[in-house]
N, C-alpha and C. Protein backbone atom coordinates (compact mmCIF):
# COMPACT_ATOMS: atom_id res chain seq x y z
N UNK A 1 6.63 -23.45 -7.95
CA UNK A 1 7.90 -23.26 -8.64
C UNK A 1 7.64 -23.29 -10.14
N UNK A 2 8.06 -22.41 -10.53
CA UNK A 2 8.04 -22.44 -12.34
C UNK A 2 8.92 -23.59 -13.08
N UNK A 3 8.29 -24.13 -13.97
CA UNK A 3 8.50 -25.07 -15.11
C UNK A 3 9.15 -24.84 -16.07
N UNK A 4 8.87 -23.52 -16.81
CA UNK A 4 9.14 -23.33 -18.21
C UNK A 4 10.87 -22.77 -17.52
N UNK A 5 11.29 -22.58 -19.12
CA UNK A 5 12.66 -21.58 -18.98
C UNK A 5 12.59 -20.51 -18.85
N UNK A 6 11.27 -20.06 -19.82
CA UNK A 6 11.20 -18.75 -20.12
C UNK A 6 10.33 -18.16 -18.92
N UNK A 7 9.38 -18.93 -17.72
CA UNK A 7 9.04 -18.37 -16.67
C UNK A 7 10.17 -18.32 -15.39
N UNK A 8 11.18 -18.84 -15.67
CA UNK A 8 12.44 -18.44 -14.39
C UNK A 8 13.28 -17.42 -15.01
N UNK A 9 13.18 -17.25 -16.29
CA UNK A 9 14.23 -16.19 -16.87
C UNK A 9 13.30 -14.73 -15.76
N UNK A 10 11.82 -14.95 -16.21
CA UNK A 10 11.43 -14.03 -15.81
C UNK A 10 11.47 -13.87 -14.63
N UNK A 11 11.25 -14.42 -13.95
CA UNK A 11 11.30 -14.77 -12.35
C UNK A 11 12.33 -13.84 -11.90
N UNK A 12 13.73 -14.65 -12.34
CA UNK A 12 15.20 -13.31 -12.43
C UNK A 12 14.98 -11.89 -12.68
N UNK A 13 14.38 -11.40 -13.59
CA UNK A 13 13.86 -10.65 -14.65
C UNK A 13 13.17 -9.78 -13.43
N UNK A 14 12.21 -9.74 -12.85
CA UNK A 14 11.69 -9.17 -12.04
C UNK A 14 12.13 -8.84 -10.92
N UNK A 15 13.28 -10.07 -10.37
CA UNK A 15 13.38 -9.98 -9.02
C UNK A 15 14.54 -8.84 -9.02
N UNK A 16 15.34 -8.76 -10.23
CA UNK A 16 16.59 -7.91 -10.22
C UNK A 16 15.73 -6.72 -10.87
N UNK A 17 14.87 -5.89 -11.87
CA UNK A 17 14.29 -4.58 -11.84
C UNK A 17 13.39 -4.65 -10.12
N UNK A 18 12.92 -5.07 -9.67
CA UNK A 18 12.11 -4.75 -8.07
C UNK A 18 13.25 -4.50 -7.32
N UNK A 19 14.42 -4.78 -7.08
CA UNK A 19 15.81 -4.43 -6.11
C UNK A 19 15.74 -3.26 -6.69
N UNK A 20 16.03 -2.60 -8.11
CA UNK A 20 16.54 -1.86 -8.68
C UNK A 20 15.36 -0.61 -8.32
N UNK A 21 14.32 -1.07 -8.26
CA UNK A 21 13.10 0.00 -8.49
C UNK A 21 13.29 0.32 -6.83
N UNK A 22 13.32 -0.36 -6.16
CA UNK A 22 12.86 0.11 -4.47
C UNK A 22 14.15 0.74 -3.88
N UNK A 23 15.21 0.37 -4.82
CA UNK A 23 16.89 1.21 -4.64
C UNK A 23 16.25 2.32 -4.88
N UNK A 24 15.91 2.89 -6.23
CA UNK A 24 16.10 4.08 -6.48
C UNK A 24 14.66 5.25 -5.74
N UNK A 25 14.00 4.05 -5.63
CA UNK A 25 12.44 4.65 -4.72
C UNK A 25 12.79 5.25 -3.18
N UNK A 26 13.60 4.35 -2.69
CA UNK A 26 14.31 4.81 -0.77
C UNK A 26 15.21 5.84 -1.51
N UNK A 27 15.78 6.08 -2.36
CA UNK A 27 16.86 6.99 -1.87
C UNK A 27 15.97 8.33 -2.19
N UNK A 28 14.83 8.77 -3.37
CA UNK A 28 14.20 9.90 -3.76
C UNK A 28 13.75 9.88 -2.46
N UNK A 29 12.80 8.97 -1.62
CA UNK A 29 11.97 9.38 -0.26
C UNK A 29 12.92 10.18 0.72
N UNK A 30 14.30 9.21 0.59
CA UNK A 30 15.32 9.97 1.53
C UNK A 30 15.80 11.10 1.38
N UNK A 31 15.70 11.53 0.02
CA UNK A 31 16.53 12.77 -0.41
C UNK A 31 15.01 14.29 0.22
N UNK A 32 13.68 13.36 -0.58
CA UNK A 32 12.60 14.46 -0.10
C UNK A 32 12.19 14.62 1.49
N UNK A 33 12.55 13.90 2.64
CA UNK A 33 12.49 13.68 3.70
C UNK A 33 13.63 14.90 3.91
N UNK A 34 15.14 14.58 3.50
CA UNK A 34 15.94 15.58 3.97
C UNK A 34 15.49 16.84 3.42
N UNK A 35 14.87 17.23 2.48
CA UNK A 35 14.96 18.54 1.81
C UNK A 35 13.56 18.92 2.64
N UNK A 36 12.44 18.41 3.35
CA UNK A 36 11.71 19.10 4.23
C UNK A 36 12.22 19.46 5.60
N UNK A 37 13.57 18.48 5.95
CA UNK A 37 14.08 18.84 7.30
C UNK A 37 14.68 19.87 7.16
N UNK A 38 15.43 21.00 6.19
CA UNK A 38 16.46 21.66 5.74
C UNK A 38 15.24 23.09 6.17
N UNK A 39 16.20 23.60 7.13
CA UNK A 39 15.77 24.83 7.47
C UNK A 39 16.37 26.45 6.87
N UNK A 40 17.18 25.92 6.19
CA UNK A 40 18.03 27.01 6.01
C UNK A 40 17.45 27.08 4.34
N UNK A 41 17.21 28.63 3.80
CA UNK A 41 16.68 28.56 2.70
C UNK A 41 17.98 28.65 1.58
N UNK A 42 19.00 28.58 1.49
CA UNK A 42 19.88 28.32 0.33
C UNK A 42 20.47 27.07 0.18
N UNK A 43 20.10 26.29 1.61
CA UNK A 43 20.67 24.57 1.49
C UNK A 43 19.59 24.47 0.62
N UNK A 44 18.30 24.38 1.04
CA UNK A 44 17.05 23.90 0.46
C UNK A 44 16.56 24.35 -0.97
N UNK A 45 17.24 25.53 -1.74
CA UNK A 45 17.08 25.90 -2.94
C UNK A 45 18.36 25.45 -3.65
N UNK A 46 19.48 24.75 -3.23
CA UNK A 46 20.54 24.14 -3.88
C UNK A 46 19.46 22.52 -4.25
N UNK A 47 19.03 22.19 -3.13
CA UNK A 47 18.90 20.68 -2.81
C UNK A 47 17.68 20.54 -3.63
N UNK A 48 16.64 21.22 -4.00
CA UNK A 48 15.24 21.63 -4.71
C UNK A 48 15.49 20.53 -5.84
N UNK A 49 16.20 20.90 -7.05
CA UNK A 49 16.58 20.80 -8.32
C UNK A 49 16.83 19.62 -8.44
N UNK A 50 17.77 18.93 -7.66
CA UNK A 50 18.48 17.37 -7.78
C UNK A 50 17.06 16.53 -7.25
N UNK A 51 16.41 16.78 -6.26
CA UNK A 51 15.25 16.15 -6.12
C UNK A 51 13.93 16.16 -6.84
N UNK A 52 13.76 17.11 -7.51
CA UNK A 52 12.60 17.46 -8.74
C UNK A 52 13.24 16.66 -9.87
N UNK A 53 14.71 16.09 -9.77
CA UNK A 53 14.93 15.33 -10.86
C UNK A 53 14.77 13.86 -10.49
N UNK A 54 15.45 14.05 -9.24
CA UNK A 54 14.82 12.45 -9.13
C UNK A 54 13.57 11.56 -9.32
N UNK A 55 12.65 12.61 -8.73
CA UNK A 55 11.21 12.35 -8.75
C UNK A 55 10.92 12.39 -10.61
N UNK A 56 11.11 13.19 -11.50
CA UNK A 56 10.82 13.13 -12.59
C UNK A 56 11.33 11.81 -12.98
N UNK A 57 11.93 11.54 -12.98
CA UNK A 57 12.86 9.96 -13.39
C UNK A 57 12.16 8.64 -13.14
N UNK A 58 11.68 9.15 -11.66
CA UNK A 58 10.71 8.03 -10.88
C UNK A 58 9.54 7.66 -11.77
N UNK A 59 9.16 8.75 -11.89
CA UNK A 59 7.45 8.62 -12.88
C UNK A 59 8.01 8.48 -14.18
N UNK A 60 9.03 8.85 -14.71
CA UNK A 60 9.58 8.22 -16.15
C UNK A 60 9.19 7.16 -16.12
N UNK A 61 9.88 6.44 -15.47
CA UNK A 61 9.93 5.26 -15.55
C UNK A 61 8.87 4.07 -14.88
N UNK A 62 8.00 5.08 -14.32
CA UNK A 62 6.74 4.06 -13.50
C UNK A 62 7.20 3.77 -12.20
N UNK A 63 7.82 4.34 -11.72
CA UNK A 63 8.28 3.99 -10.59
C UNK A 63 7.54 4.47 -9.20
N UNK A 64 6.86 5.32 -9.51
CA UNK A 64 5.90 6.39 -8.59
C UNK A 64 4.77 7.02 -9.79
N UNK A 65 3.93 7.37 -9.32
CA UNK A 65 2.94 7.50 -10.50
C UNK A 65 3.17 9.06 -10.44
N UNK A 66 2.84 9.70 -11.40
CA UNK A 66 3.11 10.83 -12.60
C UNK A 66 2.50 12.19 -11.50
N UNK A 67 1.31 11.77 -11.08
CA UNK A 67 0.44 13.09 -10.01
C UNK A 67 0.90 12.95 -8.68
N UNK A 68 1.51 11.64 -8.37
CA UNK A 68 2.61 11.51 -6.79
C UNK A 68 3.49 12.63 -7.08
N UNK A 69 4.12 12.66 -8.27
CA UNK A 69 5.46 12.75 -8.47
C UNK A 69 5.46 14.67 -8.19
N UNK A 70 3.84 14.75 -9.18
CA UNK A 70 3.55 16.23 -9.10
C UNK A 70 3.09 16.86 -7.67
N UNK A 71 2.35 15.83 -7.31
CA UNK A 71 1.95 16.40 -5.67
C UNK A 71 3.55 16.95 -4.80
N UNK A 72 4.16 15.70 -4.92
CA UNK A 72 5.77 16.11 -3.81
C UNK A 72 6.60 17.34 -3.95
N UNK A 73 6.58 17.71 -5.56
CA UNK A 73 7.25 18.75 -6.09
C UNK A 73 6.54 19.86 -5.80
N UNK A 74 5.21 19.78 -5.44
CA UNK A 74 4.33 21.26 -5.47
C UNK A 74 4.78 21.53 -4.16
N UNK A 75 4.55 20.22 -3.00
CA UNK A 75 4.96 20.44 -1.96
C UNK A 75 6.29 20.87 -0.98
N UNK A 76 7.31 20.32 -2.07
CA UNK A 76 8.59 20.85 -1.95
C UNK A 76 8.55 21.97 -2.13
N UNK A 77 7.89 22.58 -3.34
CA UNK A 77 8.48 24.21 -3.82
C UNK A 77 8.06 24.99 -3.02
N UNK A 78 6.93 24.34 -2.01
CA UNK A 78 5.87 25.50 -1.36
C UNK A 78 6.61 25.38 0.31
N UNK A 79 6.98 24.48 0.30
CA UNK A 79 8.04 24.24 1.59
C UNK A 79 9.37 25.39 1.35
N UNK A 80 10.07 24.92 0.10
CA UNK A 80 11.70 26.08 -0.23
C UNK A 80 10.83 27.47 0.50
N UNK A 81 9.86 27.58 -0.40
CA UNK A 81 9.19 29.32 -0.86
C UNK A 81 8.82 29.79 0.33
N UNK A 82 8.48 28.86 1.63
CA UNK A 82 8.04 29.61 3.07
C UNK A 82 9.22 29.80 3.95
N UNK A 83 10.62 29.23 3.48
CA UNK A 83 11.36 29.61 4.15
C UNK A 83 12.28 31.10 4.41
């Protein structure tokens, strides 16, 4: 158990950005999960855009690393483009 003040501030500090980070981490997986199930090619070129943003946001912010972020998007576009 931490002692100081300033090691439970942090304690808080972490435990509320890690909720926040794995919130916004499940919902991009969920959104790129649905946009590979999407068979139809104009759902999947609406849905493209909002998820290439999410993922950019992710690696903004460290949330997924920068060449994850680029791998999923190559893989998305090449998924839209065979449909």
């Amino acid at each position: 158990m931490a002692n100081h003040k300033s090691s439970k501030k942090r304690i808080r500090q972490t435990a509320t950005k890690r909720a926040h980070n794995r919130l916004f981490h499940k919902t991009a997986r969920n959104a790129v999960k649905a946009l590979r199930a999407t068979t139809e090619k104009s759902a999947a070129e609406a849905l493209l855009p909002k998820v290439t943003a999410m993922l950019d946001k992710l690696a903004k912010h460290n949330i997924v690393h920068k060449n994850k972020a680029g791998n999923l998007k190559s893989a998305m576009q090449l998924h839209v483009n065979a449909l």
